[in-house]
Protein backbone atom coordinates (compact mmCIF):
# COMPACT_ATOMS: atom_id res chain seq x y z
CA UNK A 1 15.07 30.60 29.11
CA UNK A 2 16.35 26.73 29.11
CA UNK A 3 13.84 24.30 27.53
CA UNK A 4 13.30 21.79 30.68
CA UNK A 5 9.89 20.25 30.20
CA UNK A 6 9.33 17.75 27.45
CA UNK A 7 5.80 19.53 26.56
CA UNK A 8 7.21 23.01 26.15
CA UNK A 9 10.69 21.17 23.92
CA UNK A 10 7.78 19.58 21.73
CA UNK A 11 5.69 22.45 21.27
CA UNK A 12 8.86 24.62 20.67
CA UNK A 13 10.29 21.87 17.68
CA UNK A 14 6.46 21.95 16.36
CA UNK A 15 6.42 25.96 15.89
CA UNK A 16 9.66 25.68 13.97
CA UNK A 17 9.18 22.40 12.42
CA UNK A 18 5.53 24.11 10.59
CA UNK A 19 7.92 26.88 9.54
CA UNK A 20 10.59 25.18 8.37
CA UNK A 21 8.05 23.05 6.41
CA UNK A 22 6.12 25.76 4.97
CA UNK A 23 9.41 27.48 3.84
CA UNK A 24 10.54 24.60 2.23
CA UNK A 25 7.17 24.02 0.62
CA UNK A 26 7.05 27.20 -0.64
CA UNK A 27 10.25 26.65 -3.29
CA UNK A 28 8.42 23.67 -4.88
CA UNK A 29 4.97 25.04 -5.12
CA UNK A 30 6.01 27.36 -7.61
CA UNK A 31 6.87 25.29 -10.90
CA UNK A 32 3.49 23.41 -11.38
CA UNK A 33 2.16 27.70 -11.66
CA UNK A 34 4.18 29.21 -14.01
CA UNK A 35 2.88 28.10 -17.37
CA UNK A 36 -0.76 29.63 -15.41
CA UNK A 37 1.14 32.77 -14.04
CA UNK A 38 2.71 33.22 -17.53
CA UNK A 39 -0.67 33.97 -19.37
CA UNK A 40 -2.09 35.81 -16.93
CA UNK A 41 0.86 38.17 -16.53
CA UNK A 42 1.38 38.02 -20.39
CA UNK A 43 5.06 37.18 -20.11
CA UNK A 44 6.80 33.84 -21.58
CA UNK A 45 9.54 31.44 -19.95
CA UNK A 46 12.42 33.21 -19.63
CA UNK A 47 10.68 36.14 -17.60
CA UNK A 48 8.79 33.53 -15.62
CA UNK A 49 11.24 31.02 -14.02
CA UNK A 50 12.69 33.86 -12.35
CA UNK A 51 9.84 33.52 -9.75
CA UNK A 52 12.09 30.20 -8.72
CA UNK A 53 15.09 31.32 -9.40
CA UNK A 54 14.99 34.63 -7.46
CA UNK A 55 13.80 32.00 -4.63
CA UNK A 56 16.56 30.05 -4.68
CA UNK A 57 19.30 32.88 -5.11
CA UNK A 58 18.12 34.74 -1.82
CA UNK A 59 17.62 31.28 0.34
CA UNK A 60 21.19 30.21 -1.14
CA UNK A 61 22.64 33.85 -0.34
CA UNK A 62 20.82 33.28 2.67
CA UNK A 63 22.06 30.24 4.61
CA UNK A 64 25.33 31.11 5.13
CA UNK A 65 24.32 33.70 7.57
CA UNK A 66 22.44 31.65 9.37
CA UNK A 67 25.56 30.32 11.74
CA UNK A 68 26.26 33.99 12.66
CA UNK A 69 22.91 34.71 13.36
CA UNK A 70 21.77 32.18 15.44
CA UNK A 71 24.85 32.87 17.71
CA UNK A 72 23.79 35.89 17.67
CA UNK A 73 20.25 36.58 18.67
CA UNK A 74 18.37 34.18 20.47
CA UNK A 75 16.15 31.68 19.08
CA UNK A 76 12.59 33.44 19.46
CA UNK A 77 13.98 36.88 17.75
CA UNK A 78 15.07 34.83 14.84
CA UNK A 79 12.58 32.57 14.37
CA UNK A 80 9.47 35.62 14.69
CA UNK A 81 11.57 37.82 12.21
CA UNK A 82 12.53 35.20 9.98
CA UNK A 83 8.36 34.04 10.00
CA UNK A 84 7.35 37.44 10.12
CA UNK A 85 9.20 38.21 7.20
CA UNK A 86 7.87 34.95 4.95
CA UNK A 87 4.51 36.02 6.33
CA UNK A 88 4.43 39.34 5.00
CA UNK A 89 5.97 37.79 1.38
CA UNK A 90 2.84 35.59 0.93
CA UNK A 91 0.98 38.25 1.83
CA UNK A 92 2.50 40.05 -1.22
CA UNK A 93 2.41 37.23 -3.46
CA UNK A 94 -1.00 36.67 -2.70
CA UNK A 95 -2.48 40.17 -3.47
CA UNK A 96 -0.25 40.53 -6.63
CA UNK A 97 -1.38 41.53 -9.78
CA UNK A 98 1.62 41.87 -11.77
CA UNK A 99 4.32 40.22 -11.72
CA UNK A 100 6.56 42.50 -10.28
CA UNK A 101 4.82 42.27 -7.09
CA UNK A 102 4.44 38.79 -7.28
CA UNK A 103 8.80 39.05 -7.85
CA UNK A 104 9.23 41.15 -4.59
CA UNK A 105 6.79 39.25 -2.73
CA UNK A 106 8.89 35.44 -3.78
CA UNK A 107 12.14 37.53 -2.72
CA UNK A 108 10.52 38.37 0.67
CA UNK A 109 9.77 34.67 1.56
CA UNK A 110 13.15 33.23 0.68
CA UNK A 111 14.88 36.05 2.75
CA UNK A 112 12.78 34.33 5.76
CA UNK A 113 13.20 31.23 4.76
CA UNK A 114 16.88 30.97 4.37
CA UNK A 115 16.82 30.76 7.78
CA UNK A 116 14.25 28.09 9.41
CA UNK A 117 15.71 24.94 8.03
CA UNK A 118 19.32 25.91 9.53
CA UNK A 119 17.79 27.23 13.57
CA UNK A 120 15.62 23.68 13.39
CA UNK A 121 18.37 21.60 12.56
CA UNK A 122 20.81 24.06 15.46
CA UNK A 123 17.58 22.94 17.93
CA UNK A 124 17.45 19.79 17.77
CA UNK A 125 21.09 18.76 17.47
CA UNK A 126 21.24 21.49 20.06
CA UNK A 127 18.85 20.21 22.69
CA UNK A 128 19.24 16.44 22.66
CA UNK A 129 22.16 13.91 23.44
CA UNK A 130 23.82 12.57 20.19
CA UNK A 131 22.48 9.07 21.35
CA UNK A 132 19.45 10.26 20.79
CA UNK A 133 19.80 12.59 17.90
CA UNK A 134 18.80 10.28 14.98
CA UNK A 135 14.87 9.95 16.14
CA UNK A 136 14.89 13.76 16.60
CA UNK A 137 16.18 14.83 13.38
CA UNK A 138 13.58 12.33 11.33
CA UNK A 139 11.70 15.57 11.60
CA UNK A 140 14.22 17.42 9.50
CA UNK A 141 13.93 14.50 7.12
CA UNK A 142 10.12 14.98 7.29
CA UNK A 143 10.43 18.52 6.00
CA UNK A 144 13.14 18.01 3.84
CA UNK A 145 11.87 15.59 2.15
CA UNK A 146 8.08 15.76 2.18
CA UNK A 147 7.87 18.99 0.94
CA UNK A 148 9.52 19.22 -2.64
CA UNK A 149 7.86 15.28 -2.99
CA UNK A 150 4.19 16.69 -2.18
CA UNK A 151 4.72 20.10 -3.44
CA UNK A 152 3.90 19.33 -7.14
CA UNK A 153 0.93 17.39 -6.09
CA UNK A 154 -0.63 19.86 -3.83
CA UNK A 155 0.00 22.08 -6.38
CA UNK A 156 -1.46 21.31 -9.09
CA UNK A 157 -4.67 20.07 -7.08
CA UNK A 158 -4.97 23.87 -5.79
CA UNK A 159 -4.21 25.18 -9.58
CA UNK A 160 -6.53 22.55 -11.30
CA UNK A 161 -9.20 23.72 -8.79
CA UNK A 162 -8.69 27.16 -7.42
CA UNK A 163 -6.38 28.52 -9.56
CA UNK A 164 -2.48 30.04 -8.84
CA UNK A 165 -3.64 32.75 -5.73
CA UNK A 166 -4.76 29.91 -4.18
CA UNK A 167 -1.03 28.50 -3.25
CA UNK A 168 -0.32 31.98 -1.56
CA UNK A 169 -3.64 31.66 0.32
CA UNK A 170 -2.72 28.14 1.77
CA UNK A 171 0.79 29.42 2.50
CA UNK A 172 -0.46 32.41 3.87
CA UNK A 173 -3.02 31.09 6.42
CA UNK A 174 0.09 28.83 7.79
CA UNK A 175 2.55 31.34 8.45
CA UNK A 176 0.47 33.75 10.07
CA UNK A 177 -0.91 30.95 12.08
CA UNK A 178 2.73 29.80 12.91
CA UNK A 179 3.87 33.20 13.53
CA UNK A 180 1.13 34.21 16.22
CA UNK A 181 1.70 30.62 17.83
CA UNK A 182 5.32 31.63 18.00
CA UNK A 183 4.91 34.94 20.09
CA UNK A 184 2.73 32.68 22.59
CA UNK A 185 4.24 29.36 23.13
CA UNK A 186 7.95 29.84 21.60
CA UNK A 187 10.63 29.33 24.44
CA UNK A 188 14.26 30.27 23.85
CA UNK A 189 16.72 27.33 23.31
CA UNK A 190 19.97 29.40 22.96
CA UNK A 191 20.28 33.34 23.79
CA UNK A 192 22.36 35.38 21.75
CA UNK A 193 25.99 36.48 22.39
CA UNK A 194 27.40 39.61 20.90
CA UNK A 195 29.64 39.44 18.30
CA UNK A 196 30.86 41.31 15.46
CA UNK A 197 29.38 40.75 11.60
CA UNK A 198 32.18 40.65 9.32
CA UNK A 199 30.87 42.72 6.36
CA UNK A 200 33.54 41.87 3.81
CA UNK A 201 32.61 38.10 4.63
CA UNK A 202 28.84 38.68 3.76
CA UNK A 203 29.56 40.25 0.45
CA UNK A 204 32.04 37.76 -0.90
CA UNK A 205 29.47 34.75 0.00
CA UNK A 206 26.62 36.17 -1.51
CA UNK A 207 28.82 37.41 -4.86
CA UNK A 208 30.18 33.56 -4.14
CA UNK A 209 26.90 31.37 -3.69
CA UNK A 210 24.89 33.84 -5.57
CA UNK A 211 26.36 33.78 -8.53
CA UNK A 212 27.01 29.98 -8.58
CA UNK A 213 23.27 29.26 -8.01
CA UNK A 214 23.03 32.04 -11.09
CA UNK A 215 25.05 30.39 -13.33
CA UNK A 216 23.31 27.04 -12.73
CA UNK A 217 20.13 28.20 -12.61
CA UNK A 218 20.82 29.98 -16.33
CA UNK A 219 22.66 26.61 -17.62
CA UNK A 220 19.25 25.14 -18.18
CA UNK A 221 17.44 27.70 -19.99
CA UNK A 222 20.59 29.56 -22.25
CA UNK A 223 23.04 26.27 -21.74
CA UNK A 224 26.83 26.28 -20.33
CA UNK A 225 28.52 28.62 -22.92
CA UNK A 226 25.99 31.56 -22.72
CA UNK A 227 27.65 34.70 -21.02
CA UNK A 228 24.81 34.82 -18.69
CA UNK A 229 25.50 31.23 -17.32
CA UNK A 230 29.55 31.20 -17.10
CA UNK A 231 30.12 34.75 -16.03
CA UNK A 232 28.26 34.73 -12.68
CA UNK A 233 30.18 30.92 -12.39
CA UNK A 234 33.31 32.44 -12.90
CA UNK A 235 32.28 35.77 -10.61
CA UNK A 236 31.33 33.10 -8.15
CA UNK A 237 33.85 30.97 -7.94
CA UNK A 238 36.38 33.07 -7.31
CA UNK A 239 34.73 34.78 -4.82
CA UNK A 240 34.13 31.78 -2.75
CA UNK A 241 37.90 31.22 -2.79
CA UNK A 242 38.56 34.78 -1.39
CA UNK A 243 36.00 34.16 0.86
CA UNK A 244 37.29 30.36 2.35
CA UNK A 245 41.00 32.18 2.53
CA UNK A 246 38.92 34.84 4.26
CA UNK A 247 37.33 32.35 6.68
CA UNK A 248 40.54 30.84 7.78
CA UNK A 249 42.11 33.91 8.05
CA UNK A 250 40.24 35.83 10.69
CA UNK A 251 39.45 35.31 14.28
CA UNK A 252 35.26 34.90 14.05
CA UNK A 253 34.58 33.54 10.88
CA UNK A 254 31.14 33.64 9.22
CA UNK A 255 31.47 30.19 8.66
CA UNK A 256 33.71 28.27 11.07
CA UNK A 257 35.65 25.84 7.72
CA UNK A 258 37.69 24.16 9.81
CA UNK A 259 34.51 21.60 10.37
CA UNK A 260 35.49 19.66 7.74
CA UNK A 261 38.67 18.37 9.17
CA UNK A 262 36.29 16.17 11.16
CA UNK A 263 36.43 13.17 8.94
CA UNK A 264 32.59 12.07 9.64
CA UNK A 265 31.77 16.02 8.41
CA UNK A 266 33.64 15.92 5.49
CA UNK A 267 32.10 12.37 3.82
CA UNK A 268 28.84 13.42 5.04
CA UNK A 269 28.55 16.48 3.33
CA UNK A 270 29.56 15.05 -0.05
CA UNK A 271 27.23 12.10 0.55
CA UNK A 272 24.50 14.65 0.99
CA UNK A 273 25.19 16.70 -1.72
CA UNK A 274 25.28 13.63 -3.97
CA UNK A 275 22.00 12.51 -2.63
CA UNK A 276 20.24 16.21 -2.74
CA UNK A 277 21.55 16.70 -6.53
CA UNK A 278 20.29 12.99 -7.56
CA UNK A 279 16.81 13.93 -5.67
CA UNK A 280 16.48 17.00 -6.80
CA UNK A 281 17.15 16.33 -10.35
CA UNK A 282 14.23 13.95 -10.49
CA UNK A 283 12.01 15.96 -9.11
CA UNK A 284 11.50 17.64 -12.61
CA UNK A 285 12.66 15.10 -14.87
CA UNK A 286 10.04 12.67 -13.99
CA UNK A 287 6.86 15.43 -14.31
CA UNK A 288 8.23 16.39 -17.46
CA UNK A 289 8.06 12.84 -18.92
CA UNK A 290 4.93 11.72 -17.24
CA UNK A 291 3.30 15.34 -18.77
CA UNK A 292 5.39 16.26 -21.69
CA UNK A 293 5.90 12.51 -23.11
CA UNK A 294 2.59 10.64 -21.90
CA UNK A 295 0.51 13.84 -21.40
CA UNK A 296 -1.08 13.46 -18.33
CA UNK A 297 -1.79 16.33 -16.03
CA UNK A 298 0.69 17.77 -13.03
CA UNK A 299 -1.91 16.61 -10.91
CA UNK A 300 -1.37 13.06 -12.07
CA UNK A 301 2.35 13.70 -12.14
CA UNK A 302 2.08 14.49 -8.42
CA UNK A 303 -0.27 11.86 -7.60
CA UNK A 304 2.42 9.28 -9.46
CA UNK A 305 4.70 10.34 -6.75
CA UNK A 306 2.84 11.05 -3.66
CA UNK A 307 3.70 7.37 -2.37
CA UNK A 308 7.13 8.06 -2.34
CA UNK A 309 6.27 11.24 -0.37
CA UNK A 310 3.97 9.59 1.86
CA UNK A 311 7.17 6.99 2.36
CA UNK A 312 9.08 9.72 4.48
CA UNK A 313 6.38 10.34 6.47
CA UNK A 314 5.88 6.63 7.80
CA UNK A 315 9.84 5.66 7.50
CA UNK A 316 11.92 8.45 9.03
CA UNK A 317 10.83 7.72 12.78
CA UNK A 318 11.76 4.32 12.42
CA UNK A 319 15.00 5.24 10.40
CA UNK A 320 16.09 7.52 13.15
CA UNK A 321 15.44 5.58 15.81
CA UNK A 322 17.66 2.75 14.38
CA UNK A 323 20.19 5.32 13.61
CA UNK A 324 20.51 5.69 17.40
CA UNK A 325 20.64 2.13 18.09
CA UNK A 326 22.45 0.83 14.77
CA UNK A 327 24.97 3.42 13.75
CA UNK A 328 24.65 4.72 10.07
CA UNK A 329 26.65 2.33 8.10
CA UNK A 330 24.11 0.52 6.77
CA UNK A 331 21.55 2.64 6.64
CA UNK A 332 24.08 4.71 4.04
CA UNK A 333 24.50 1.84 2.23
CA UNK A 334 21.02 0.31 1.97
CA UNK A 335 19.88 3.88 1.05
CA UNK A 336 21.97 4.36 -1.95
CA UNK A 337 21.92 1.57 -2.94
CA UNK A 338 18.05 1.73 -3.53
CA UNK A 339 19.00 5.50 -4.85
CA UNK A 340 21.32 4.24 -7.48
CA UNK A 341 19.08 1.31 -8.45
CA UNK A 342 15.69 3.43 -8.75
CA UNK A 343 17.27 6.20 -10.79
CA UNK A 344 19.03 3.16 -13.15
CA UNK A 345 15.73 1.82 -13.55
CA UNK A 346 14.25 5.54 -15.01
CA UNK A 347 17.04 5.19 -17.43
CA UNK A 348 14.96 2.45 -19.52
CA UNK A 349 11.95 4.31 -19.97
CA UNK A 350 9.70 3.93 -23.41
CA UNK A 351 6.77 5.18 -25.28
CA UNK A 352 4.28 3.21 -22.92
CA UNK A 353 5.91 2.56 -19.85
CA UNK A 354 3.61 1.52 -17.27
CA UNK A 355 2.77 4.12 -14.53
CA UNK A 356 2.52 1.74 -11.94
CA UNK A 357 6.10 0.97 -12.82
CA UNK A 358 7.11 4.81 -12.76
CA UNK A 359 5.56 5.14 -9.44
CA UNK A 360 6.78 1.56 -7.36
CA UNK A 361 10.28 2.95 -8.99
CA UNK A 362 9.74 6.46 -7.59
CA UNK A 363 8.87 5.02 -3.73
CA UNK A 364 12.08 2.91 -3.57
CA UNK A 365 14.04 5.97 -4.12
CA UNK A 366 12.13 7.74 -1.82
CA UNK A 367 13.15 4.88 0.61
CA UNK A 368 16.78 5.10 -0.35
CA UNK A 369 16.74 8.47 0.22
CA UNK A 370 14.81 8.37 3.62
CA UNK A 371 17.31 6.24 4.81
CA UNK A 372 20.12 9.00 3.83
CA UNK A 373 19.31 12.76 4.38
CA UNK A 374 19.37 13.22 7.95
CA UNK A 375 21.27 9.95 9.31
CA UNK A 376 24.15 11.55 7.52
CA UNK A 377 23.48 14.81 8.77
CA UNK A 378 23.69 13.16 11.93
CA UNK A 379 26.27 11.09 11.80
CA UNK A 380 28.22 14.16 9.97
CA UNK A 381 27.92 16.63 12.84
CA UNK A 382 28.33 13.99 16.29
CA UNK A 383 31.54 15.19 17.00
CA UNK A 384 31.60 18.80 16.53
CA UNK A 385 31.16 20.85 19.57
CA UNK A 386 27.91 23.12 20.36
CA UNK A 387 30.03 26.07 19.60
CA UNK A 388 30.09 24.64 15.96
CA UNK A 389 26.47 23.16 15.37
CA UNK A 390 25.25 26.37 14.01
CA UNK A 391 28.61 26.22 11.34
CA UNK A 392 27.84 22.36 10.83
CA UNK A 393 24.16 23.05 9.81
CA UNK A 394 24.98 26.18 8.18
CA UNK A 395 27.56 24.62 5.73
CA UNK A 396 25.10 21.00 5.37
CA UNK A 397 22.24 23.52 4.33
CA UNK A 398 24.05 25.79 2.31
CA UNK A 399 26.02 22.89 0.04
CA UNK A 400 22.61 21.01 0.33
CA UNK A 401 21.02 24.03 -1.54
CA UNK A 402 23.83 24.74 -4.11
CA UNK A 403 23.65 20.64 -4.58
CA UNK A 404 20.29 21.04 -5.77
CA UNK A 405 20.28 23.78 -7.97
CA UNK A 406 23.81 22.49 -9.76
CA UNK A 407 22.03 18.60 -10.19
CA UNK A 408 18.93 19.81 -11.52
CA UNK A 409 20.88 22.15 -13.64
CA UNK A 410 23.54 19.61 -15.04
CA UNK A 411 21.21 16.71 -15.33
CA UNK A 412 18.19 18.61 -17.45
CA UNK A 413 21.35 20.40 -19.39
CA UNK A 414 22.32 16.86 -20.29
CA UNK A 415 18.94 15.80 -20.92
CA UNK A 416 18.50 18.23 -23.73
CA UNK A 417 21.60 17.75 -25.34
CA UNK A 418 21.15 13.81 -25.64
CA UNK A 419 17.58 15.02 -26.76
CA UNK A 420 18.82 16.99 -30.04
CA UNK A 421 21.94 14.52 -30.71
CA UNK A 422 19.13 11.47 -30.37
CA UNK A 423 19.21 10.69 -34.19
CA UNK A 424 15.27 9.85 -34.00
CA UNK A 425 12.89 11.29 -36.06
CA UNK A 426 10.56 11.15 -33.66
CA UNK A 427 10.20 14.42 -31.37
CA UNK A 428 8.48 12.17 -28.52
CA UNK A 429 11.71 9.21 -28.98
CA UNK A 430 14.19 11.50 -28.83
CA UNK A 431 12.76 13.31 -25.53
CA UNK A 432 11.95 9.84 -24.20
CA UNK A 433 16.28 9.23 -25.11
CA UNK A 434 17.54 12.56 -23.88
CA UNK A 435 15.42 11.30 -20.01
CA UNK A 436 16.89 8.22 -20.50
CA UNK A 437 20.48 9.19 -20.77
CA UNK A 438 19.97 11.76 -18.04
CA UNK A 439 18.51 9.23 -15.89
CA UNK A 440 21.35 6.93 -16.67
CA UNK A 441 24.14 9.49 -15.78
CA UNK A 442 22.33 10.45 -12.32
CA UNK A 443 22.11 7.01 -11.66
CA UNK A 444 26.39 6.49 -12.01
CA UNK A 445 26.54 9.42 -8.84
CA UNK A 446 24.31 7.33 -7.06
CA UNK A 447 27.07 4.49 -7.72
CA UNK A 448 29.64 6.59 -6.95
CA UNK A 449 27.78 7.56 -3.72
CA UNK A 450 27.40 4.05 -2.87
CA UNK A 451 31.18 2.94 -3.17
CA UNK A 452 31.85 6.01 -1.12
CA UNK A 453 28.90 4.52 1.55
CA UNK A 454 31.15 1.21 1.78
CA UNK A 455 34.63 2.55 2.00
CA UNK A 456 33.84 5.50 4.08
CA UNK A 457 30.72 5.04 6.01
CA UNK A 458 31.84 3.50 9.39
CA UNK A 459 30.37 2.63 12.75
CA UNK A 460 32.79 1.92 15.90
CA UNK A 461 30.10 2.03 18.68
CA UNK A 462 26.30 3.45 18.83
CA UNK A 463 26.76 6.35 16.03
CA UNK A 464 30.46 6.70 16.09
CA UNK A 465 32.31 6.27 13.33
């Protein structure tokens, strides 16, 4: 059924929007628990952060799916399997009491949530005129962004206060709240077409993606020369080059690669990996100094960063709406350059740094990176056809994913190794250096991303570049 009536196009984007939100919510939620889920479940670290890692394994294994199936079933059978799915995994998390169940029930809602964030970028790009696609997609940057930036805040509020079920119960309530809204009020946008799944495709991305996020995710716990970090690299890699030779190869590929000759695609997507690996880097640098170094609680870590969250909110209307009018030249280079400077300015952190600092420094990144996310999605994807949108988001959410899992493994890796070749005595000065470096060396990307911005970033006429 075509969408025709603003009220049922709105309703429709909310549904999917909440889901999308929720999914993304639910990777960040999970960090601020684990030293809590650890002594309840008697097990220490290395046992524990798979409850994120398994998480971001299935979403990244995930994703690159997403193109074929949202050709191929329509968008109210994906969207109520995909919820239903997350639904019944907080469901499971919720009513664990080991932590095998609690393992199976974080699995469950990243194999649902792999696919909202792709089929609500596919809608929007899908239903509205690229002049108009920039206000639209500020509610991708909403979710994108809002979610990891409030998720350790919320989080350790509901820990502090009601203890770890209580994230599953929040979580919970939404989903099956957004699932029975989406068997009432959820209109199709797209129907599906038949079309053949190639198998062999499937299993070389998720060797391929899989065992890159892996090897990342192991880099910051056993570091880059453990077996258990380079062999699933290695495994990886070379899978994902079997699998692009694959892609160009055959007549329907899982993931249409020829995108990227569009120029626009191709700087985007770098642009947004740079941005997503700088962002997500922080994201657990800056708790660990504010709770590790200054020992305040994750609440007050999250409440040290909830302007910057609450910056997305307010800004990302207005950002997309002068993305439509404005082009994204200078909204690229504005944004990094507020990027690179904010992360620069971590890099000069002491003993007694004021918070007030921390946090103003925090919410101009949060600006810089308003400004970036989804005007380069945008601007990225104008001139592919609707016959590639689904590829387009498919690959932007996919890289997106592997982007953060490879910055905040690289960045903490150098972190610690700064850290123990410090020279201080001091165990505090020497963590305080080892941030400070890291901090320093995301802050050169951001540099990098802004020369790119300049050089690259163009506008001709409305968005065209």
């Amino acid at each position: 059924m075509e969408i025709q009536e603003k009220k049922s196009r709105n309703i429709t984007l909310g549904i999917i929007m909440t889901g999308a939100f929720i999914g993304s919510l639910g990777q960040t939620l999970m960090s601020p628990a684990l030293p809590t889920i650890m002594k309840d479940f008697n097990i220490n670290a290395d046992v524990g952060q798979w409850l994120t890692t398994i998480y971001l394994l299935v979403v990244g294994i995930m994703i690159p799916t997403t193109a074929y199936l949202i050709n191929r079933l329509s968008t109210r059978v994906l969207f109520i399997t995909a919820m239903g799915i997350y639904s019944v995994g907080c469901i499971v998390a919720l009513f664990s009491t080991n932590f095998s169940t609690l393992f199976i029930g974080r699995g469950l809602q990243a194999l649902g949530s792999g696919a909202l964030m792709p089929l609500l970028q596919f809608v929007i790009l899908y239903l509205y005129p690229p002049e108009k696609r920039g206000a639209a997609m500020s509610l991708v940057g909403i979710t994108i962004g809002f979610a990891p930036a409030v998720g350790p805040t919320l989080s350790g509020w509901l820990i502090d206060s009601f203890g770890w079920h209580s994230i599953f119960n929040v979580l919970t309530t939404i989903s099956i709240l957004d699932f029975v809204l989406s068997f009432i009020f959820l209109k199709n946008v797209s129907k599906g077409t038949k079309s053949k799944l190639d198998i062999l495709s499937v299993i070389l991305s998720s060797i391929g993606f899989g065992g890159v996020l892996l090897g990342f995710a192991n880099m910051g716990h056993y570091g880059l020369y453990n077996v258990v970090t380079y062999l699933p690299m290695l495994i990886g890699i070379l899978s994902l080059i079997v699998f692009t030779l694959r892609q160009l190869k055959v007549e329907k590929p899982l993931l249409e690669l020829r995108v990227f000759k569009d120029r626009n695609f191709t700087i985007s997507t770098i642009l947004v990996i740079i941005v997503y690996a700088t962002m997500m880097s922080a994201t657990i640098i800056i708790p660990l100094y504010i709770q590790s170094v200054r020992g305040y609680t994750a609440l007050h870590s999250g409440l040290l960063m909830f302007p910057g969250a609450i910056s997305m909110v307010l800004l990302s209307p207005s950002v997309g709406r002068f993305l439509d009018r404005y082009g994204a030249r200078f909204l690229c280079i504005g944004g990094m350059a507020l990027l690179a400077g904010g992360t620069i300015a971590f890099s000069f952190l002491h003993e007694s740094t004021s918070v007030v600092f921390l946090s103003v420094m925090y919410f101009f990144r949060m600006v810089g990176i308003t400004m970036l996310l989804m005007p380069l999605t945008v601007w990225g994807v104008q001139n592919l056809n609707k016959e590639h949108l689904s590829h387009g988001t498919a690959i932007n959410n996919t890289l997106r994913q592997i982007a953060g899992a490879i910055g905040s493994a690289v960045f903490v890796t150098v972190m610690v190794n700064a850290t123990k070749n410090s020279g201080e005595v001091s165990r505090v000065l020497a963590i305080i250096h080892g941030i400070d470096v890291s901090f320093m060396a995301s802050g050169i990307l951001g540099v990098l991303g802004l020369l790119i911005s300049l050089f690259f970033v163009k506008n001709k006429k409305g968005l065209k570049a």
